[in-house]
N, C-alpha and C. Protein backbone atom coordinates (compact mmCIF):
# COMPACT_ATOMS: atom_id res chain seq x y z
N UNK A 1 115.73 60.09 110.11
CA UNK A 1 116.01 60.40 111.50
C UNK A 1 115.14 59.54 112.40
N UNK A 2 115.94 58.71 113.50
CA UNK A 2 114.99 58.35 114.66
C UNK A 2 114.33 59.12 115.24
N UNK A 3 113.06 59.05 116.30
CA UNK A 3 112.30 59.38 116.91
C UNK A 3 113.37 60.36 117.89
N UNK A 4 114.44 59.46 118.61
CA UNK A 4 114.92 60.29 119.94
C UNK A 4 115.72 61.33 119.05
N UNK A 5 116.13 61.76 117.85
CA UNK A 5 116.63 62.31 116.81
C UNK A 5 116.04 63.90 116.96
N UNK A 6 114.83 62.96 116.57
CA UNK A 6 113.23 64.29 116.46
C UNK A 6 113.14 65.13 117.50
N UNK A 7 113.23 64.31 118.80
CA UNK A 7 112.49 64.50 120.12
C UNK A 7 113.67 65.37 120.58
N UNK A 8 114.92 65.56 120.29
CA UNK A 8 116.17 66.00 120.33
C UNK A 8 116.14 67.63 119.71
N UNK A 9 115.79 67.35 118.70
CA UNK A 9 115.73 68.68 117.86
C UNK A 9 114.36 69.39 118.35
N UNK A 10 113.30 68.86 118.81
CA UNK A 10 112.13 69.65 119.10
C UNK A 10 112.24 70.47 120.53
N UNK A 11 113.35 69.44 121.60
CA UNK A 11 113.48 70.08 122.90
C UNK A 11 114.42 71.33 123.00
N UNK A 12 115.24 71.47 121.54
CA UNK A 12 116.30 72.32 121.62
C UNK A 12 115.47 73.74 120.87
N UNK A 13 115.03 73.32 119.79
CA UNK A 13 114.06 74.77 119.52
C UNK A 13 112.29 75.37 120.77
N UNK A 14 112.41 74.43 121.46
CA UNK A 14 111.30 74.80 122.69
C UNK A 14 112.11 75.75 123.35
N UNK A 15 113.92 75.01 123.56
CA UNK A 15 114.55 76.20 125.13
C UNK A 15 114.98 77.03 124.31
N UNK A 16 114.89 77.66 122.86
CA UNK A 16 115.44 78.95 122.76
C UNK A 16 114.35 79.42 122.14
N UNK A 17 113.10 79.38 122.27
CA UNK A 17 111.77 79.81 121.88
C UNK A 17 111.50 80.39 123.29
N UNK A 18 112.09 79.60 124.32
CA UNK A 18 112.00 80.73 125.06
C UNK A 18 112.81 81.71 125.97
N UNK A 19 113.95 81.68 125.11
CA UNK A 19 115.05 82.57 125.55
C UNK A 19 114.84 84.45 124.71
N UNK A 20 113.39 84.07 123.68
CA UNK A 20 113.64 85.14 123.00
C UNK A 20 112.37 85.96 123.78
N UNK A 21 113.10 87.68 123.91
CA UNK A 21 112.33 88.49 124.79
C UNK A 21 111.68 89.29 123.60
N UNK A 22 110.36 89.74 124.41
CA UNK A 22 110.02 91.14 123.77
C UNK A 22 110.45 92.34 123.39
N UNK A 23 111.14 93.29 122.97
CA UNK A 23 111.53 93.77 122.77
C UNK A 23 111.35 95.25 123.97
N UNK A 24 112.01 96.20 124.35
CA UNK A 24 111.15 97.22 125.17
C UNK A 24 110.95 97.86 124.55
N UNK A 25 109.17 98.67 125.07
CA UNK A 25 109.08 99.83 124.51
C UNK A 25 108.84 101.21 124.63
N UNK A 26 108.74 102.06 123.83
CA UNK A 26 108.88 103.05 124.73
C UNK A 26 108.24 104.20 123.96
N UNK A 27 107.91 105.02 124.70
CA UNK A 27 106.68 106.46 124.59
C UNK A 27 107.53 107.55 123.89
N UNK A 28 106.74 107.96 122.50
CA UNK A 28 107.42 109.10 122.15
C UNK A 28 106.24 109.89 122.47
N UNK A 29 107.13 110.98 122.95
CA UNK A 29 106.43 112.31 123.43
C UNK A 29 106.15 113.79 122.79
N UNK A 30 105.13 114.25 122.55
CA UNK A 30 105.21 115.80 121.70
C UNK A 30 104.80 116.58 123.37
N UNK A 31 105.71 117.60 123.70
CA UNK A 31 105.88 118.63 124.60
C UNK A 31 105.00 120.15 124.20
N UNK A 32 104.38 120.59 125.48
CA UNK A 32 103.74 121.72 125.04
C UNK A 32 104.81 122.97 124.65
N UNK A 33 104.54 124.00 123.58
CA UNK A 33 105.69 125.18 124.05
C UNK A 33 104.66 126.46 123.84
N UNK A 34 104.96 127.58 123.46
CA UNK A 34 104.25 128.82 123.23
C UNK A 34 103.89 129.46 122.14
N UNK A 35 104.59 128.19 121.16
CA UNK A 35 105.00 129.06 119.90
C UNK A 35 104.69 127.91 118.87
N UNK A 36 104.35 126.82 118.84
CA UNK A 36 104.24 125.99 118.05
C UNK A 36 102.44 125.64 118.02
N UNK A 37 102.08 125.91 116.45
CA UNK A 37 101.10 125.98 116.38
C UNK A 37 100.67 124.45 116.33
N UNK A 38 98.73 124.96 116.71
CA UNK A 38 98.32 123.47 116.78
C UNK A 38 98.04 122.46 115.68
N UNK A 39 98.33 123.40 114.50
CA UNK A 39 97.84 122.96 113.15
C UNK A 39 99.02 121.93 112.44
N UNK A 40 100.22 122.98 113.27
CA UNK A 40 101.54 122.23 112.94
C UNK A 40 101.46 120.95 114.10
N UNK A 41 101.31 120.87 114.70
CA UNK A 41 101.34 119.41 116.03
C UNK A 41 100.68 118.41 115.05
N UNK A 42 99.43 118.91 114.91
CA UNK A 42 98.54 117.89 114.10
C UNK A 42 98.78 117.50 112.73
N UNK A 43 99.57 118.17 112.14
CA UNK A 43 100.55 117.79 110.73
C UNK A 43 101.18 116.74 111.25
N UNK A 44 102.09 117.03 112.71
CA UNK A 44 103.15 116.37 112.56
C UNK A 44 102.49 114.97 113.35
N UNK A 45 101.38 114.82 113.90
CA UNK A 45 100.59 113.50 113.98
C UNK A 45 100.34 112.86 113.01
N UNK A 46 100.14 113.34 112.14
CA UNK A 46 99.76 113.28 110.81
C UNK A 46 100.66 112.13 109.72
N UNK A 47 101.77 112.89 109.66
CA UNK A 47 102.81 113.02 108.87
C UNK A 47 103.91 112.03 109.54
N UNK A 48 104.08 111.93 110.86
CA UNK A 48 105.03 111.17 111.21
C UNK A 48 104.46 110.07 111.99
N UNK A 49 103.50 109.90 112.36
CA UNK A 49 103.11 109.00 113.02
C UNK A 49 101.84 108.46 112.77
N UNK A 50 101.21 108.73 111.78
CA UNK A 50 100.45 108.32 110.57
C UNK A 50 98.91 108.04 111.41
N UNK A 51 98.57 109.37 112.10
CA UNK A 51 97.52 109.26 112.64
C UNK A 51 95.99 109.63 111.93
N UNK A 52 94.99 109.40 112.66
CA UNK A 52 93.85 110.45 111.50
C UNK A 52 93.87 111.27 112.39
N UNK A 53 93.23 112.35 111.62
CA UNK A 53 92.42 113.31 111.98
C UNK A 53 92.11 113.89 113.42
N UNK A 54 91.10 112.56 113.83
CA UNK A 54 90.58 112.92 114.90
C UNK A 54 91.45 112.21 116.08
N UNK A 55 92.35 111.55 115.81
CA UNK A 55 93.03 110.98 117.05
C UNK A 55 94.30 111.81 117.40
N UNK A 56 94.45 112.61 116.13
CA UNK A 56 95.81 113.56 116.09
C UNK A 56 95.45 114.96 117.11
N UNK A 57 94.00 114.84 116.55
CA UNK A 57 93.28 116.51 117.04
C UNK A 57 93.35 115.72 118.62
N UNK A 58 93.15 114.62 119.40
CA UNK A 58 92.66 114.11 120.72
C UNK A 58 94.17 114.64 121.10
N UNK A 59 95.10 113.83 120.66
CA UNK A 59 96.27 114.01 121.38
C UNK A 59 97.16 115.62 121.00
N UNK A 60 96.93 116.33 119.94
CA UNK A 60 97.50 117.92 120.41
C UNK A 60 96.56 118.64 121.19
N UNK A 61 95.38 117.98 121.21
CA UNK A 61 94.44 118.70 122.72
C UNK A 61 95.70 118.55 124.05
N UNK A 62 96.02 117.42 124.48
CA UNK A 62 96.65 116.68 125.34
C UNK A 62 97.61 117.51 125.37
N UNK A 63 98.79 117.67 124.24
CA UNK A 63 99.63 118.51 124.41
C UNK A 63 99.49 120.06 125.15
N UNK A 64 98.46 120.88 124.80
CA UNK A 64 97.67 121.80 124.96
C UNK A 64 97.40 121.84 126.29
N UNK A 65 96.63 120.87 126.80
CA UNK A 65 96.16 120.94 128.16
C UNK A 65 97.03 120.50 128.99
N UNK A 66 97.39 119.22 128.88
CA UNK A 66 98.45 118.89 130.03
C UNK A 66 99.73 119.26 129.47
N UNK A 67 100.17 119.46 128.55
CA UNK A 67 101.87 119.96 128.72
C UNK A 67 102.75 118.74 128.01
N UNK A 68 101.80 117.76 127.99
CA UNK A 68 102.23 116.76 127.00
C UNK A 68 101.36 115.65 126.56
N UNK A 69 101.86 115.57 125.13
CA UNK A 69 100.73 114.22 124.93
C UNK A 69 101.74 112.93 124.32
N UNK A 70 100.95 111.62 124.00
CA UNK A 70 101.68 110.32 123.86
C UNK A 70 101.21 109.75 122.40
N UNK A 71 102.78 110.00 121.43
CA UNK A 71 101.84 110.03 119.97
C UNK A 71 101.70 108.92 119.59
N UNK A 72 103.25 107.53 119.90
CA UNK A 72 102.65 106.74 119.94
C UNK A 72 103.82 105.41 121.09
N UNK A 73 103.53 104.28 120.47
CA UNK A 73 104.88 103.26 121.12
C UNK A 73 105.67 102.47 120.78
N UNK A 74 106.81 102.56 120.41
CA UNK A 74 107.29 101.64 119.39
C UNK A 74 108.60 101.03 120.30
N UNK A 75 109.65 100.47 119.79
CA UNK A 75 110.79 100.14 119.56
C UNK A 75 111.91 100.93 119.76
N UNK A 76 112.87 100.71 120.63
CA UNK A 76 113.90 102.20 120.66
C UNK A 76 114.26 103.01 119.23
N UNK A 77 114.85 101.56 118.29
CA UNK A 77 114.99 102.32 117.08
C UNK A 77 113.94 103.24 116.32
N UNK A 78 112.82 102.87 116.10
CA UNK A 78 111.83 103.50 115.78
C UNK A 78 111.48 104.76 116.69
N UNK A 79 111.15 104.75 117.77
CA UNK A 79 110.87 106.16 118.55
C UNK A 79 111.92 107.01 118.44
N UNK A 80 113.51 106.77 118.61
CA UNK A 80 114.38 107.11 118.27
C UNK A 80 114.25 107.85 116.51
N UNK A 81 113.90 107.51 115.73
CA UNK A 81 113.60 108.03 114.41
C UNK A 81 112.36 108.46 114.29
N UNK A 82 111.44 108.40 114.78
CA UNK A 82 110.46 109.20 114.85
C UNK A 82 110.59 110.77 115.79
N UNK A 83 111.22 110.89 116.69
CA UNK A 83 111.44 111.78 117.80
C UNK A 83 112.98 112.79 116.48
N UNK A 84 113.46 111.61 115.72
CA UNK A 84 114.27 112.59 114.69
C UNK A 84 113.60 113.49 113.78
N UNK A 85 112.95 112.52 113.51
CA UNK A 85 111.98 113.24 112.05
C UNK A 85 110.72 114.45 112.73
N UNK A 86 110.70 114.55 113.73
CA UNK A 86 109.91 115.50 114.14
C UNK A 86 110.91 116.40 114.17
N UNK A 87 111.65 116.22 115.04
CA UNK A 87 113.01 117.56 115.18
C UNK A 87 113.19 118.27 113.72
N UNK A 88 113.77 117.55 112.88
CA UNK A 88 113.78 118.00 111.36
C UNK A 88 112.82 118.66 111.15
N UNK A 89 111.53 118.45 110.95
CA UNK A 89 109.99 118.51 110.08
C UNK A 89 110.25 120.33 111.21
N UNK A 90 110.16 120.35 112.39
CA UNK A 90 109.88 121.27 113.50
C UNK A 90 110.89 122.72 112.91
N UNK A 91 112.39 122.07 112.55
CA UNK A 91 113.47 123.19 112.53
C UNK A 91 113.01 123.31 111.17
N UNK A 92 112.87 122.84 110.18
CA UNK A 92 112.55 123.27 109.09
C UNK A 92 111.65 124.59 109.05
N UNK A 93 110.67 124.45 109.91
CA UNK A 93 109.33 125.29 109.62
C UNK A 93 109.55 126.26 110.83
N UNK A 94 110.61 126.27 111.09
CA UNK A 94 111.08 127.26 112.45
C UNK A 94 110.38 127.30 113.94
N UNK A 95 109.89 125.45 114.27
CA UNK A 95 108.89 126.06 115.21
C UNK A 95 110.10 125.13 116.56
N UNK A 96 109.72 125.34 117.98
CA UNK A 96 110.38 124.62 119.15
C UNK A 96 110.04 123.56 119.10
N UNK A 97 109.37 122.46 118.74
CA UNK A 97 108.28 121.65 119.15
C UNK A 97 109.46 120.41 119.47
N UNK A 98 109.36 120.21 120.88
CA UNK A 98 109.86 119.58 121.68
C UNK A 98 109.41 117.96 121.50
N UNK A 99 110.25 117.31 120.98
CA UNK A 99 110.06 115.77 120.84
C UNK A 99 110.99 114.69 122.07
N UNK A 100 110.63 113.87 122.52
CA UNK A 100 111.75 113.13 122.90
C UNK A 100 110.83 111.81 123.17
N UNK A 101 111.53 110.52 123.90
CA UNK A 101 111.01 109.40 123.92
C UNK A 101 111.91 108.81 124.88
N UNK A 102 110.77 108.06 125.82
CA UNK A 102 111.01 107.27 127.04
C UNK A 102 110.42 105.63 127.14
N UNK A 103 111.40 104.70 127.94
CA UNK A 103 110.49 103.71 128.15
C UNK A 103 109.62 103.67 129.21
N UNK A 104 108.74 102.76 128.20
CA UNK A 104 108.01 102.83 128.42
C UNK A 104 107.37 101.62 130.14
């Protein structure tokens, strides 16, 4: 290949290097209710969103006090399946625990 060959192919992968976006993202949310224990919140920090301990215990405080906390931020698809798998994990064990997810 010639040079203007090269210089051809390098200007065409520059303009769609930058045609590609970030993706949006967006906040899944655990909601306070009356009936869902805190032991279960912090499982489900735990368990679905693969937190420790002490960052799970920070944010079902959050839930607790303000009425909601932010477990974590992902990808529509992903918050979208995470905000599922809580619903499941929640009806299983008979509790309300209010999931949903916004962008962010």
């Amino acid at each position: 290949m010639g040079d203007f060959e090269n210089s051809k192919i390098t200007n065409v992968l520059e303009e769609h290097e930058h045609d590609i976006a970030e993706p949006d993202m967006y906040r899944v949310l655990l909601h306070n209710d009356h009936y869902t224990t805190m032991d279960f919140v912090i499982e489900v920090l735990q368990t679905v969103f693969h937190k420790h301990l002490l960052e799970a215990t920070k944010i079902m405080l959050d839930v607790h006090r303000k009425g909601i906390g932010i477990a974590g931020m992902y990808t529509m698809d992903i918050a979208r399946t995470k905000t599922r798998q809580v619903k499941r994990m929640a009806k299983a064990r008979e509790f309300p625990l209010r999931c949903t997810f916004e962008k962010a």
